[in-house]
C-alpha atoms as a PDB file:
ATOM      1  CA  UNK A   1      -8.402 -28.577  12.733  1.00  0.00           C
ATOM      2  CA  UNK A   2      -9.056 -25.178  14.610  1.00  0.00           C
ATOM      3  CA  UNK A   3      -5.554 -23.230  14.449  1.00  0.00           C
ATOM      4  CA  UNK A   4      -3.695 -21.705  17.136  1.00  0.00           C
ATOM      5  CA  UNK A   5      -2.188 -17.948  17.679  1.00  0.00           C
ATOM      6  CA  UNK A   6       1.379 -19.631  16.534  1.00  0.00           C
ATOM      7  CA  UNK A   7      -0.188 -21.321  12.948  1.00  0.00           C
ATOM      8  CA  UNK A   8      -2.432 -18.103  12.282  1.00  0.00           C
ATOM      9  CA  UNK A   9       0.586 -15.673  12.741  1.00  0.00           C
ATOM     10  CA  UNK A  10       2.824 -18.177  10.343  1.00  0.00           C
ATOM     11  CA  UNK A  11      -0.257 -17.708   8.071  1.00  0.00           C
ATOM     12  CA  UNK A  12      -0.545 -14.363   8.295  1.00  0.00           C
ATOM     13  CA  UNK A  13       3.399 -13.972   7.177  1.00  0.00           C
ATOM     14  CA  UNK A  14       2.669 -15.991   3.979  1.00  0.00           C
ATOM     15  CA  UNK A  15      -0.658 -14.305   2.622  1.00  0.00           C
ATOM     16  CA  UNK A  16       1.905 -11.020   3.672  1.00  0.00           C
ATOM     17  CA  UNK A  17       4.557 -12.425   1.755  1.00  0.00           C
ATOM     18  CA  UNK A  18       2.092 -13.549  -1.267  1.00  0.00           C
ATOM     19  CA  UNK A  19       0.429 -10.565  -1.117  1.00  0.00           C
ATOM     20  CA  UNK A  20       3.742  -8.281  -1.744  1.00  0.00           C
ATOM     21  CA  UNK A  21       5.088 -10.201  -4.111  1.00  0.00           C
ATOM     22  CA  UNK A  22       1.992 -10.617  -6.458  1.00  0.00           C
ATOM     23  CA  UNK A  23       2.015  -6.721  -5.880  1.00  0.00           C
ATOM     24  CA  UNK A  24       5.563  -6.145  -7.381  1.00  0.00           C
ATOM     25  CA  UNK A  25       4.184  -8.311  -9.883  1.00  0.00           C
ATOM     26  CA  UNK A  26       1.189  -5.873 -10.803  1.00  0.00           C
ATOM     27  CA  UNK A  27       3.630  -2.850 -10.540  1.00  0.00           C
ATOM     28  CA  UNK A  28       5.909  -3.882 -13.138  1.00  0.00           C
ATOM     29  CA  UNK A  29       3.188  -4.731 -16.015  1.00  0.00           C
ATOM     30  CA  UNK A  30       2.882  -2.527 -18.545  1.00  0.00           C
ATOM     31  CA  UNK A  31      -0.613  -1.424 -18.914  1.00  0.00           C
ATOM     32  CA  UNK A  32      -0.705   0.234 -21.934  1.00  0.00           C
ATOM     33  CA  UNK A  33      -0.278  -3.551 -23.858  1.00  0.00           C
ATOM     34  CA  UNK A  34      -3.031  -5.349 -21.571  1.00  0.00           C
ATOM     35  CA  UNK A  35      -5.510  -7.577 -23.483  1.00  0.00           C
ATOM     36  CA  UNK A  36      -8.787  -7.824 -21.799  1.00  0.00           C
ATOM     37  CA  UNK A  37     -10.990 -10.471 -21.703  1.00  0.00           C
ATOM     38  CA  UNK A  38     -14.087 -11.171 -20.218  1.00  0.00           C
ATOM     39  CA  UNK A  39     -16.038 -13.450 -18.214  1.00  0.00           C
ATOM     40  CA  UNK A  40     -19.222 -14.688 -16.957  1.00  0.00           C
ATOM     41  CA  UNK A  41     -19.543 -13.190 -13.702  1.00  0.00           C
ATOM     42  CA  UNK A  42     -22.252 -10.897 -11.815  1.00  0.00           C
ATOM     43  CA  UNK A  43     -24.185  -8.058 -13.991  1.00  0.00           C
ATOM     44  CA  UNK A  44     -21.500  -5.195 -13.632  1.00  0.00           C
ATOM     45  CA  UNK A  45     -18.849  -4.190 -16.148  1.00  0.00           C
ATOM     46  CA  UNK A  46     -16.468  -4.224 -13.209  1.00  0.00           C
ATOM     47  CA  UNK A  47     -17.097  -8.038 -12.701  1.00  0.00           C
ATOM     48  CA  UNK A  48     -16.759  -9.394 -15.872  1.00  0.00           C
ATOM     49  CA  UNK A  49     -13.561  -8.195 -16.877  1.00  0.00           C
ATOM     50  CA  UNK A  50     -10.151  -9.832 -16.559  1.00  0.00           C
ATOM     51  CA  UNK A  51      -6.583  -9.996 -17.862  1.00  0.00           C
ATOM     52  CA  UNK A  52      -3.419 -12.086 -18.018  1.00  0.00           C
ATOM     53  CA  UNK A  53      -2.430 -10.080 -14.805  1.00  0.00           C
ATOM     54  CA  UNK A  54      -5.324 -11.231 -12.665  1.00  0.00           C
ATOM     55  CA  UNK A  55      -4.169 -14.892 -13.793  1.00  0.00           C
ATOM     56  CA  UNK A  56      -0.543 -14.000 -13.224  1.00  0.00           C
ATOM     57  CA  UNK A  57      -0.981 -12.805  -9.973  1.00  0.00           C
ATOM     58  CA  UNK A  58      -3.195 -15.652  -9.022  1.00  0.00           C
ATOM     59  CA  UNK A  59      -0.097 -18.256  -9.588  1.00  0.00           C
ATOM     60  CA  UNK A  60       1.977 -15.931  -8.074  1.00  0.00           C
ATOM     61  CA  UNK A  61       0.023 -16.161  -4.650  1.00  0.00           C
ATOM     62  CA  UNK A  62      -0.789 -20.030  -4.973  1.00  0.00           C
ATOM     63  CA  UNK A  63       2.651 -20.879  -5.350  1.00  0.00           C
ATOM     64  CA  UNK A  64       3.145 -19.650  -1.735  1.00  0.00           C
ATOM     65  CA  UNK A  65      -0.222 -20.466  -0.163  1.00  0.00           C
ATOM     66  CA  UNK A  66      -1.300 -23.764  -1.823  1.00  0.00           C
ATOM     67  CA  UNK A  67       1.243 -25.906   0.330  1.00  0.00           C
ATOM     68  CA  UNK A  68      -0.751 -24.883   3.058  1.00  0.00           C
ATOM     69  CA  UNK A  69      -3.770 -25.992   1.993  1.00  0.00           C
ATOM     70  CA  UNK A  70      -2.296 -29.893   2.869  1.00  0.00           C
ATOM     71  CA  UNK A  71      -0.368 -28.570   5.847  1.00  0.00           C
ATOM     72  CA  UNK A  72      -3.619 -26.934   7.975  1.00  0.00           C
ATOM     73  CA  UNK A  73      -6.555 -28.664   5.759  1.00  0.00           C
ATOM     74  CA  UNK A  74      -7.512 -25.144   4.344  1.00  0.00           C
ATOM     75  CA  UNK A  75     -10.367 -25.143   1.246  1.00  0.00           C
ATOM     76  CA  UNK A  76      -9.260 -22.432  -1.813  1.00  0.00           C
ATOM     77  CA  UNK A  77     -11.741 -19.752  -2.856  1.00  0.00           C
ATOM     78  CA  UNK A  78     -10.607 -17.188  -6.028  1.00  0.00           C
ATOM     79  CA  UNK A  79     -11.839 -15.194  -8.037  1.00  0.00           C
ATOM     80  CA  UNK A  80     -10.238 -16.910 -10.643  1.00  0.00           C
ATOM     81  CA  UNK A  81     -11.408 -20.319  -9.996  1.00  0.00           C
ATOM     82  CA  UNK A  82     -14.779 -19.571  -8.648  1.00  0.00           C
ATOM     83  CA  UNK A  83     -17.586 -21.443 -10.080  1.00  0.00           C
ATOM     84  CA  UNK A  84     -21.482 -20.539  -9.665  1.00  0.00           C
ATOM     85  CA  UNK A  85     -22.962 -23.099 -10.719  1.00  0.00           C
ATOM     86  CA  UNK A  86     -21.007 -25.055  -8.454  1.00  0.00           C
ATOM     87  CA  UNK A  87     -21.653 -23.657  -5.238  1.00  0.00           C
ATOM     88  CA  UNK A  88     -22.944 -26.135  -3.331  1.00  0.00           C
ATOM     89  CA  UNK A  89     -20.106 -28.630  -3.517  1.00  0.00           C
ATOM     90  CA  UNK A  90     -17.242 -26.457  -3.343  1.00  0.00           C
ATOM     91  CA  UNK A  91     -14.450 -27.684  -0.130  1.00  0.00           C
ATOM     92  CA  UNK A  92     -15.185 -24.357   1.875  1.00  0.00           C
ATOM     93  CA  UNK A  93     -18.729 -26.118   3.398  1.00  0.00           C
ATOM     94  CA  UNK A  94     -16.443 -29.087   4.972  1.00  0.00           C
ATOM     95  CA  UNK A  95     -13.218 -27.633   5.834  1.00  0.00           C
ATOM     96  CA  UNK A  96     -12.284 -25.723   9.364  1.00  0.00           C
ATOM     97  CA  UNK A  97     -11.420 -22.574   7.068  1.00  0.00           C
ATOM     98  CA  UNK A  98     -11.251 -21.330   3.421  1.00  0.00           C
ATOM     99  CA  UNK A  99      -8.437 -19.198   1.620  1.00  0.00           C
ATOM    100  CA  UNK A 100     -10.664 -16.479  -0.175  1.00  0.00           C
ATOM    101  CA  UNK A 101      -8.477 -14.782  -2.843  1.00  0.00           C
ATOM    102  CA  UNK A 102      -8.802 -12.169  -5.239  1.00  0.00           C
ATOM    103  CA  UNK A 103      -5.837 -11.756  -6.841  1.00  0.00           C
ATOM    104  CA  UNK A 104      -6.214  -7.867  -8.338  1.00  0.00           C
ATOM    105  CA  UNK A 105      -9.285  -6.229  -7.465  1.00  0.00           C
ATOM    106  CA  UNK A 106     -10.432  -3.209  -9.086  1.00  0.00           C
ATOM    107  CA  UNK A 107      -9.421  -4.924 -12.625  1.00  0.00           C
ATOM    108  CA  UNK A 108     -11.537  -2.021 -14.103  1.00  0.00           C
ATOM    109  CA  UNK A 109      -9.402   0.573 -13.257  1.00  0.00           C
ATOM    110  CA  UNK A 110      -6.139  -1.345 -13.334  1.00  0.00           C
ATOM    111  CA  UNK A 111      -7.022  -1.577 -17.457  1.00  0.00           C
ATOM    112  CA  UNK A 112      -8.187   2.386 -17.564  1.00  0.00           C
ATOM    113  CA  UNK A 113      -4.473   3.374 -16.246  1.00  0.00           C
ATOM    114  CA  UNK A 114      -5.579   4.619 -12.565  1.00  0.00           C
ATOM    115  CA  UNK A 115      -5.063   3.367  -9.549  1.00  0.00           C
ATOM    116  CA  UNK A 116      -7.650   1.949  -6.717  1.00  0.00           C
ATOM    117  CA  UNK A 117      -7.220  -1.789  -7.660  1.00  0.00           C
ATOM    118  CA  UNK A 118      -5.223  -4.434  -4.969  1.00  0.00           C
ATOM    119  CA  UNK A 119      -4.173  -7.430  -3.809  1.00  0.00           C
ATOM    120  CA  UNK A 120      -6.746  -9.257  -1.242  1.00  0.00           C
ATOM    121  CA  UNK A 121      -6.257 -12.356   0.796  1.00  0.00           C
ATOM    122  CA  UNK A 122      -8.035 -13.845   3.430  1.00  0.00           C
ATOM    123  CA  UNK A 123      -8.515 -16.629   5.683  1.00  0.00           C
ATOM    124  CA  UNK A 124     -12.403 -17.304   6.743  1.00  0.00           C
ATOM    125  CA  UNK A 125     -13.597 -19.936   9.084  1.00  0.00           C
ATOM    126  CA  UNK A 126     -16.495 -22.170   8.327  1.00  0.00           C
ATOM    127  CA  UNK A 127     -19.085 -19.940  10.137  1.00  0.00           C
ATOM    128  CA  UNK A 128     -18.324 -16.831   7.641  1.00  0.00           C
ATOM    129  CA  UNK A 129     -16.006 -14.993  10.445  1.00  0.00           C
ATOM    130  CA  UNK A 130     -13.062 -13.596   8.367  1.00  0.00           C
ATOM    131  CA  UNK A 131      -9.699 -14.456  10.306  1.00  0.00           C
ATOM    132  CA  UNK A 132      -6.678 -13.240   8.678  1.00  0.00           C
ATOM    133  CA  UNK A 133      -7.007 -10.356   6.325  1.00  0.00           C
ATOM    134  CA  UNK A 134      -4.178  -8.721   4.076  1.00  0.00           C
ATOM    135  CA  UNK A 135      -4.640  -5.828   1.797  1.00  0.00           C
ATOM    136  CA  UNK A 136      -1.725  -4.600  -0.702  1.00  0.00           C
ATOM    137  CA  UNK A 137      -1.728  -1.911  -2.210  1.00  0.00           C
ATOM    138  CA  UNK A 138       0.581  -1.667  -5.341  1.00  0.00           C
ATOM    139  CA  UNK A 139      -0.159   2.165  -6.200  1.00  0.00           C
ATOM    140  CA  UNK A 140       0.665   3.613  -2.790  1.00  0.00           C
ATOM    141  CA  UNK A 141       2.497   0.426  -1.347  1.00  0.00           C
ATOM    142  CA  UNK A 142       0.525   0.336   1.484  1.00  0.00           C
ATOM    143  CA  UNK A 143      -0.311  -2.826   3.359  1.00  0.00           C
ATOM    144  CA  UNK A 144      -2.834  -3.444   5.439  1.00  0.00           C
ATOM    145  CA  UNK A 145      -2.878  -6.742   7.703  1.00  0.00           C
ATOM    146  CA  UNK A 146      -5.076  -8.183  10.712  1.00  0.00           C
ATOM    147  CA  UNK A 147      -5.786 -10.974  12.282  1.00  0.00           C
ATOM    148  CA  UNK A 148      -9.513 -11.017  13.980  1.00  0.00           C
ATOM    149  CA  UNK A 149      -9.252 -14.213  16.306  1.00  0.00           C
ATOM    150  CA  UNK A 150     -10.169 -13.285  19.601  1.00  0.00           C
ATOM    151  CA  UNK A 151     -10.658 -14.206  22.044  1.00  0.00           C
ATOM    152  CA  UNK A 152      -7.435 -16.296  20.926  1.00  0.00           C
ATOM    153  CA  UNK A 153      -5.650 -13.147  18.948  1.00  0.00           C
ATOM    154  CA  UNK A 154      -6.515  -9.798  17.733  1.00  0.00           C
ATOM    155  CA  UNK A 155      -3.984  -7.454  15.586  1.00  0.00           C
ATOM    156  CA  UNK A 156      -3.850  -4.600  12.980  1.00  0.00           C
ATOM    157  CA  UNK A 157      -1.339  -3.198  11.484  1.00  0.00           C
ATOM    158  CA  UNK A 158      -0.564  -0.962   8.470  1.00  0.00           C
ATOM    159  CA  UNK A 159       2.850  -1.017   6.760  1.00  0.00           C
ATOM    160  CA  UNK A 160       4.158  -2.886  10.096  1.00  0.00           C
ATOM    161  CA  UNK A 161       2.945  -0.554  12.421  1.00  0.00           C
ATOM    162  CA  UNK A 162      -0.086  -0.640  14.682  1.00  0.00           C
ATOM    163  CA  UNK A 163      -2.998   1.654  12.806  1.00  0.00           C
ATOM    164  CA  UNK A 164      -4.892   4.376  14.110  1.00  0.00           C
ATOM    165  CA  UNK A 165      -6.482   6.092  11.373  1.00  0.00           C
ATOM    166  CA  UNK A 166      -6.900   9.878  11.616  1.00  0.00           C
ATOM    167  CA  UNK A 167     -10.244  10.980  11.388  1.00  0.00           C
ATOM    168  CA  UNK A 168     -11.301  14.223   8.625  1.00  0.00           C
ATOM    169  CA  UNK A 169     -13.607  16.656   9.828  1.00  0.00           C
ATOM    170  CA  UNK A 170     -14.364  18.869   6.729  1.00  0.00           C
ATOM    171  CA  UNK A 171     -15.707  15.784   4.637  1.00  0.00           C
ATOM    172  CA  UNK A 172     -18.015  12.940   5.111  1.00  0.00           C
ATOM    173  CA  UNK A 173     -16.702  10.390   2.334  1.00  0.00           C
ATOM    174  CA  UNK A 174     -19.294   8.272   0.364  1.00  0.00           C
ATOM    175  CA  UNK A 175     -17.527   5.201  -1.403  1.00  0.00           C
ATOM    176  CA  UNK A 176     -19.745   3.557  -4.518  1.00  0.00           C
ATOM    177  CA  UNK A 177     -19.045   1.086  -7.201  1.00  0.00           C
ATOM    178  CA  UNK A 178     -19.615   3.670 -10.423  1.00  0.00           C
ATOM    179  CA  UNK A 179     -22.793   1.361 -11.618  1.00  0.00           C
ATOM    180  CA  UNK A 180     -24.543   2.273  -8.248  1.00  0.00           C
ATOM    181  CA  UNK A 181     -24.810   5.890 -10.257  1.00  0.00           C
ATOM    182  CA  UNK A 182     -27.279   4.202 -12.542  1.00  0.00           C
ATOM    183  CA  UNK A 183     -29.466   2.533  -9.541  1.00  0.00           C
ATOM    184  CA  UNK A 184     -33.169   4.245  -9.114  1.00  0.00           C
ATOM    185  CA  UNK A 185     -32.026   4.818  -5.028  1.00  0.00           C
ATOM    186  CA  UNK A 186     -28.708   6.094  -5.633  1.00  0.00           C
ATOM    187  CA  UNK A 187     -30.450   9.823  -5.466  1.00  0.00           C
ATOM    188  CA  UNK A 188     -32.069   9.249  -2.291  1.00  0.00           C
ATOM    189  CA  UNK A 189     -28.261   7.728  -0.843  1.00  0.00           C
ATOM    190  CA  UNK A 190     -27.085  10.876  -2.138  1.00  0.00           C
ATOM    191  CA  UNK A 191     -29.947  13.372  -0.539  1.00  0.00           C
ATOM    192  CA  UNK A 192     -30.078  11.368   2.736  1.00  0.00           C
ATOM    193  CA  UNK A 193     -25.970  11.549   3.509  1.00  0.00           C
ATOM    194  CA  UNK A 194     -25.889  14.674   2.517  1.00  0.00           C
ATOM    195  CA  UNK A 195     -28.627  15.766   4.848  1.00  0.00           C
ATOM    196  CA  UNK A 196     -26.246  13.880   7.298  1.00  0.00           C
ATOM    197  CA  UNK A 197     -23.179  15.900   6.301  1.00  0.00           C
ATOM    198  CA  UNK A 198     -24.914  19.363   6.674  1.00  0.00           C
ATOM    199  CA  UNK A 199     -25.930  18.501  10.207  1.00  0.00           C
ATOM    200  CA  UNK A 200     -22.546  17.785  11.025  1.00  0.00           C
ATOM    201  CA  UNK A 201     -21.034  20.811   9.336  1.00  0.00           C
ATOM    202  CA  UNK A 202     -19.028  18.777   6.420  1.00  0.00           C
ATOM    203  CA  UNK A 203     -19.192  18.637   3.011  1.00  0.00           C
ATOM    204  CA  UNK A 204     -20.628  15.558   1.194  1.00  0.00           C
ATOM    205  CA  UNK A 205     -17.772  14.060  -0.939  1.00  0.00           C
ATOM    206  CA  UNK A 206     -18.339  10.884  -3.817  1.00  0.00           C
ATOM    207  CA  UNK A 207     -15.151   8.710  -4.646  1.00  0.00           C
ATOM    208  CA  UNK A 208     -16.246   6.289  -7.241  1.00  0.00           C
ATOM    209  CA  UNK A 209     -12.930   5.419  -9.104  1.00  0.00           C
ATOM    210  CA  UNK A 210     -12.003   2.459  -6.708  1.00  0.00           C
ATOM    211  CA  UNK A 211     -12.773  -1.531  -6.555  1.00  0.00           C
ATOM    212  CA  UNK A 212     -14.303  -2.995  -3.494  1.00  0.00           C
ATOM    213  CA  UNK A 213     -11.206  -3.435  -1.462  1.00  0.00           C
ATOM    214  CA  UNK A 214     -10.136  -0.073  -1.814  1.00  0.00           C
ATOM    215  CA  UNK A 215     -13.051   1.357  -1.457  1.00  0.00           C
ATOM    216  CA  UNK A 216     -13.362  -0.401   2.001  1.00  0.00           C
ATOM    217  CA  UNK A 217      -9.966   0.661   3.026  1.00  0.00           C
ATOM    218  CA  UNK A 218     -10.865   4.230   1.860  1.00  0.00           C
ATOM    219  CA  UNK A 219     -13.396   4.046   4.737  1.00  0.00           C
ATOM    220  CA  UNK A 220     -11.247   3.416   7.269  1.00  0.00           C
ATOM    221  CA  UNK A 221      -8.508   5.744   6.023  1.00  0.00           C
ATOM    222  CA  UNK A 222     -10.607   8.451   5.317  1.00  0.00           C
ATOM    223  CA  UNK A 223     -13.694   8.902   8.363  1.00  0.00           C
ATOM    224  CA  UNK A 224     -16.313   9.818   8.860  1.00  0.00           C
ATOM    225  CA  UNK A 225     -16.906   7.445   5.742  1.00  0.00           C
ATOM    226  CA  UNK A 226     -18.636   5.211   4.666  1.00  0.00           C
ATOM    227  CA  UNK A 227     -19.328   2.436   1.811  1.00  0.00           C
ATOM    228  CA  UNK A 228     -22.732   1.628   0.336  1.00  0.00           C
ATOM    229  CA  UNK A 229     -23.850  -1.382  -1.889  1.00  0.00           C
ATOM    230  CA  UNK A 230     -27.523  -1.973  -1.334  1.00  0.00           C
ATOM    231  CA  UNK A 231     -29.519  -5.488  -1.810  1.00  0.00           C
ATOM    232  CA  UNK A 232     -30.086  -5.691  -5.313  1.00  0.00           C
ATOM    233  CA  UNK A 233     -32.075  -8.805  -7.220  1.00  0.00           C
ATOM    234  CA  UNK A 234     -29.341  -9.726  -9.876  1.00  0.00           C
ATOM    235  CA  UNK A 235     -26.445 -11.354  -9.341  1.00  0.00           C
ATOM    236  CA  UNK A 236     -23.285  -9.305  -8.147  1.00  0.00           C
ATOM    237  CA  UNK A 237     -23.039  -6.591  -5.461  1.00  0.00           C
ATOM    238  CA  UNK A 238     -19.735  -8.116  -4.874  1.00  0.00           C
ATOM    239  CA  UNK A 239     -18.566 -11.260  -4.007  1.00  0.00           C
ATOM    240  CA  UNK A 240     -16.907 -13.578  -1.097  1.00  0.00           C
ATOM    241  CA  UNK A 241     -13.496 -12.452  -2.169  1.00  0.00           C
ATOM    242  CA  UNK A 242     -14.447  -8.607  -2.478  1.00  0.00           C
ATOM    243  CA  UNK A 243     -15.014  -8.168   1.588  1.00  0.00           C
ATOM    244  CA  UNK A 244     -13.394 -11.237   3.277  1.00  0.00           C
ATOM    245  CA  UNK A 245     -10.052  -9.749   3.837  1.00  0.00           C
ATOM    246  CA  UNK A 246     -11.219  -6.091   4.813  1.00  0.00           C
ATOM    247  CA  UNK A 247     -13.813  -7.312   6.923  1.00  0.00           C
ATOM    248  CA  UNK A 248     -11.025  -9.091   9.228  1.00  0.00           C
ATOM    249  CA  UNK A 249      -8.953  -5.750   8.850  1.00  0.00           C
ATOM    250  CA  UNK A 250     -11.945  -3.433   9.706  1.00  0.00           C
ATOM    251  CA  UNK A 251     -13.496  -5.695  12.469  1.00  0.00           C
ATOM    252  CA  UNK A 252      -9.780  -5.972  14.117  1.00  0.00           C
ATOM    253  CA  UNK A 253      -9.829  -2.574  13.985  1.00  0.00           C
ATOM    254  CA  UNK A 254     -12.993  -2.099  15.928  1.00  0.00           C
ATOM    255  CA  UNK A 255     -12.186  -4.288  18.296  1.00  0.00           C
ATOM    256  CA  UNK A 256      -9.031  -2.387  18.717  1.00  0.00           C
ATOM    257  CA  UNK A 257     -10.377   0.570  19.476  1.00  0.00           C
ATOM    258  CA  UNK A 258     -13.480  -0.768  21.932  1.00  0.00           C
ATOM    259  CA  UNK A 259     -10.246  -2.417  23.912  1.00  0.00           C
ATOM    260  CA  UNK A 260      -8.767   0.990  24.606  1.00  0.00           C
ATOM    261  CA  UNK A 261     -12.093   2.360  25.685  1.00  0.00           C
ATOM    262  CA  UNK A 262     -12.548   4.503  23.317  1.00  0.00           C
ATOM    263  CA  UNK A 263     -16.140   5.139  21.192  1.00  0.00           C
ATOM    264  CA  UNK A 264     -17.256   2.229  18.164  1.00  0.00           C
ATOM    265  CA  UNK A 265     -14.781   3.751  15.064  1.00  0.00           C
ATOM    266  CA  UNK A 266     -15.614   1.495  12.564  1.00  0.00           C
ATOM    267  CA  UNK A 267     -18.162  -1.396  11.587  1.00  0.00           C
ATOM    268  CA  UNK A 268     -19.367  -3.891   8.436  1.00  0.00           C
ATOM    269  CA  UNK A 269     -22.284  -5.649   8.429  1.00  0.00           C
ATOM    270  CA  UNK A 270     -24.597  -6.642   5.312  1.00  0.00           C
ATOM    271  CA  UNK A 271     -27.013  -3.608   4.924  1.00  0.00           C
ATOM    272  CA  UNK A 272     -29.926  -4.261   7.501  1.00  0.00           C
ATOM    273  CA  UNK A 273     -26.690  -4.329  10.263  1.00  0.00           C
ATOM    274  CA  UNK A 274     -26.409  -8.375  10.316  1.00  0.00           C
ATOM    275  CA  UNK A 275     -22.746  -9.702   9.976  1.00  0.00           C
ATOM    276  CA  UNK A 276     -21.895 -10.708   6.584  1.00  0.00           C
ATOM    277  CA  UNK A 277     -22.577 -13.945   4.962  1.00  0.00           C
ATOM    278  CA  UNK A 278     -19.095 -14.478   3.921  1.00  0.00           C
ATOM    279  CA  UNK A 279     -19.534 -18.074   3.236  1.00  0.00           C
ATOM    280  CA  UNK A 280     -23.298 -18.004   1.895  1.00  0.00           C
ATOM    281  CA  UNK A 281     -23.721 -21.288   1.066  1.00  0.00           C
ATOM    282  CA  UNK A 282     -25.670 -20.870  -2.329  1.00  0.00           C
ATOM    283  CA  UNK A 283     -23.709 -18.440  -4.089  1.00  0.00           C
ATOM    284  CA  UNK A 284     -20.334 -16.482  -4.338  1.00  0.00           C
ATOM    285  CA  UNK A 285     -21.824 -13.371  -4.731  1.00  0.00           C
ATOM    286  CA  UNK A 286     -23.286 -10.611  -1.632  1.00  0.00           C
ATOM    287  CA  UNK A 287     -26.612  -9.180  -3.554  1.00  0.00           C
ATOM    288  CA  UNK A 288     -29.095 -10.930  -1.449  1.00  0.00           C
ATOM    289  CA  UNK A 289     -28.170  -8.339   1.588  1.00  0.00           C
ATOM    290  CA  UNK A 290     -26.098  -5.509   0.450  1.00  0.00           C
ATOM    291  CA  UNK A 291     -22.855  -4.630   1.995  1.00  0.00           C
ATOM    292  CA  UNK A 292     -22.140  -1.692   4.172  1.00  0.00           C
ATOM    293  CA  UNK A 293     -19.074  -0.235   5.906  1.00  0.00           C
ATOM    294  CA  UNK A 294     -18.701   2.410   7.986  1.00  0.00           C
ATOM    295  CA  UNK A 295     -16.303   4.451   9.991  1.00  0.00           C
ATOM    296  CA  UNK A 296     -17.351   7.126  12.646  1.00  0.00           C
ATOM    297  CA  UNK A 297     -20.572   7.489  11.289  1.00  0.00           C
ATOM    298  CA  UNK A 298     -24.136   6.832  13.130  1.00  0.00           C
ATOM    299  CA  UNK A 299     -25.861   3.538  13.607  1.00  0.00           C
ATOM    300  CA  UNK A 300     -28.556   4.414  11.184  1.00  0.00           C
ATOM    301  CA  UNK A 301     -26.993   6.378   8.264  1.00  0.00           C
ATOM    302  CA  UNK A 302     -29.475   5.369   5.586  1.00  0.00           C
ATOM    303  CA  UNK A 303     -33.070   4.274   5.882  1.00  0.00           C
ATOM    304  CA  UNK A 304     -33.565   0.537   5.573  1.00  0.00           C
ATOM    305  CA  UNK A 305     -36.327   0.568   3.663  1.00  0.00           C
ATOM    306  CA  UNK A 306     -34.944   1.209   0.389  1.00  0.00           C
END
């Protein structure tokens, strides 16, 4: 069933609603007594850990979201739940749209006592568009949510309010997972931006403390920005769940700005500049083409060719 502007704001108010409360959930752990486990997931430190939290918070969501799985016909995607060698059968290849769910991102440095980890929901259609998006914060208690529907509905907002980021014009921000430091291009990312950032008169700045959905939102907070995770042969570079929700919030926001005129402020696309695959229908995770947001930066900000 395709939804209409009613249903998708009635889901937006529950992934909100999920969303805050998994949040509070998060905030009062003590992280001092986690246990960590680990899993089998991509070929990063970052994805293979996971606590009783990212569980908790998971039930915590599902309790508000799963009735409408039944209600609207909507297929379930988590981190939590996801299974690679499953792929190909999983509900999200038959169903109008997919919940896609990660429950705390940024796990790593949840367990390491800093902050940069969230709560991420989103609603994707069948074609990979990403619909709703909602992004908590628990450290800051910021919240980020969109819906990216036009031409039936398009809206962004940040803590209730409609969001215009403010741009920074002594920095250009580069946002990396911390195992991009060991890749064999990261020194040519890092010589090629700041090339980039000494033609514009800024300073090159690295923030690699964050998970993926913070490091996305960092983007747009913080431009000219921008995120990097190139194509890489192993599984990992991120995953369904890692992007959905803030590519709705980021492409909302573009189209937000293009309605008022005003020049492209922010984009995502995988890293050759194609929309991402966000429901690639042979694995979970977003290696096979890199990821890349952006946020008043140029078209071409890194060669291709790498």
């Amino acid at each position: 069933m395709k939804l209409s502007a009613c249903q998708l704001e009635n889901l937006l108010q529950l992934a909100t609603d999920a969303a805050l409360k998994a949040g509070d959930f998060i905030n009062s752990v003590d992280r001092s007594s986690l246990q960590v486990q680990s899993k089998q997931a991509g070929s990063s430190l970052s994805a293979q850990v996971v606590t009783q939290v990212d569980l908790d918070s998971q039930a915590i969501i599902l309790a508000i979201l799963e009735p409408t799985i039944a209600q609207y016909d909507i297929a379930l995607l988590t981190e939590e739940n996801a299974n690679e060698e499953d792929v190909a059968t999983h509900a999200r290849f038959h169903k109008d749209y997919f919940w896609c769910i990660d429950p705390l991102d940024g796990t790593l440095p949840f367990i390491e006592g800093g902050d940069g980890f969230a709560v991420s929901i989103a609603l994707v259609d069948i074609t990979g568009k990403p619909i709703i998006g909602v992004v908590y914060n628990p450290s800051t208690n910021d919240l980020y949510q969109a819906i990216n529907a036009l031409p039936l509905l398009s809206n962004i907002l940040k803590n209730g309010l409609p969001w215009q980021p403010e741009e920074h014009n002594l920095v250009l921000s580069l946002y990396i997972d911390r195992s991009f430091q060991q890749d064999s291009h990261y020194p040519a990312v890092l010589e090629q931006l700041t090339t980039q950032a000494t033609q514009q008169g800024l300073k090159l700045q690295v923030i690699k403390n964050c998970g993926a959905v913070m490091n996305a939102i960092g983007v747009l907070e913080n431009p000219p920005a921008c995120y990097v995770k190139l194509p890489k042969p192993q599984l990992g570079g991120g995953s369904l769940w890692d992007f959905s929700a803030t590519a709705a919030i980021t492409q909302a926001l573009s189209t937000q700005y293009s309605a008022s005129s005003l020049e492209e402020f922010c984009a995502v696309s995988d890293y050759h500049g194609a929309p991402l695959d966000l429901n690639r229908s042979d694995s979970n995770y977003m290696n096979h083409k890199g990821v890349l947001y952006s946020c008043r930066m140029s078209d071409r900000i890194l060669s291709k060719e790498m």
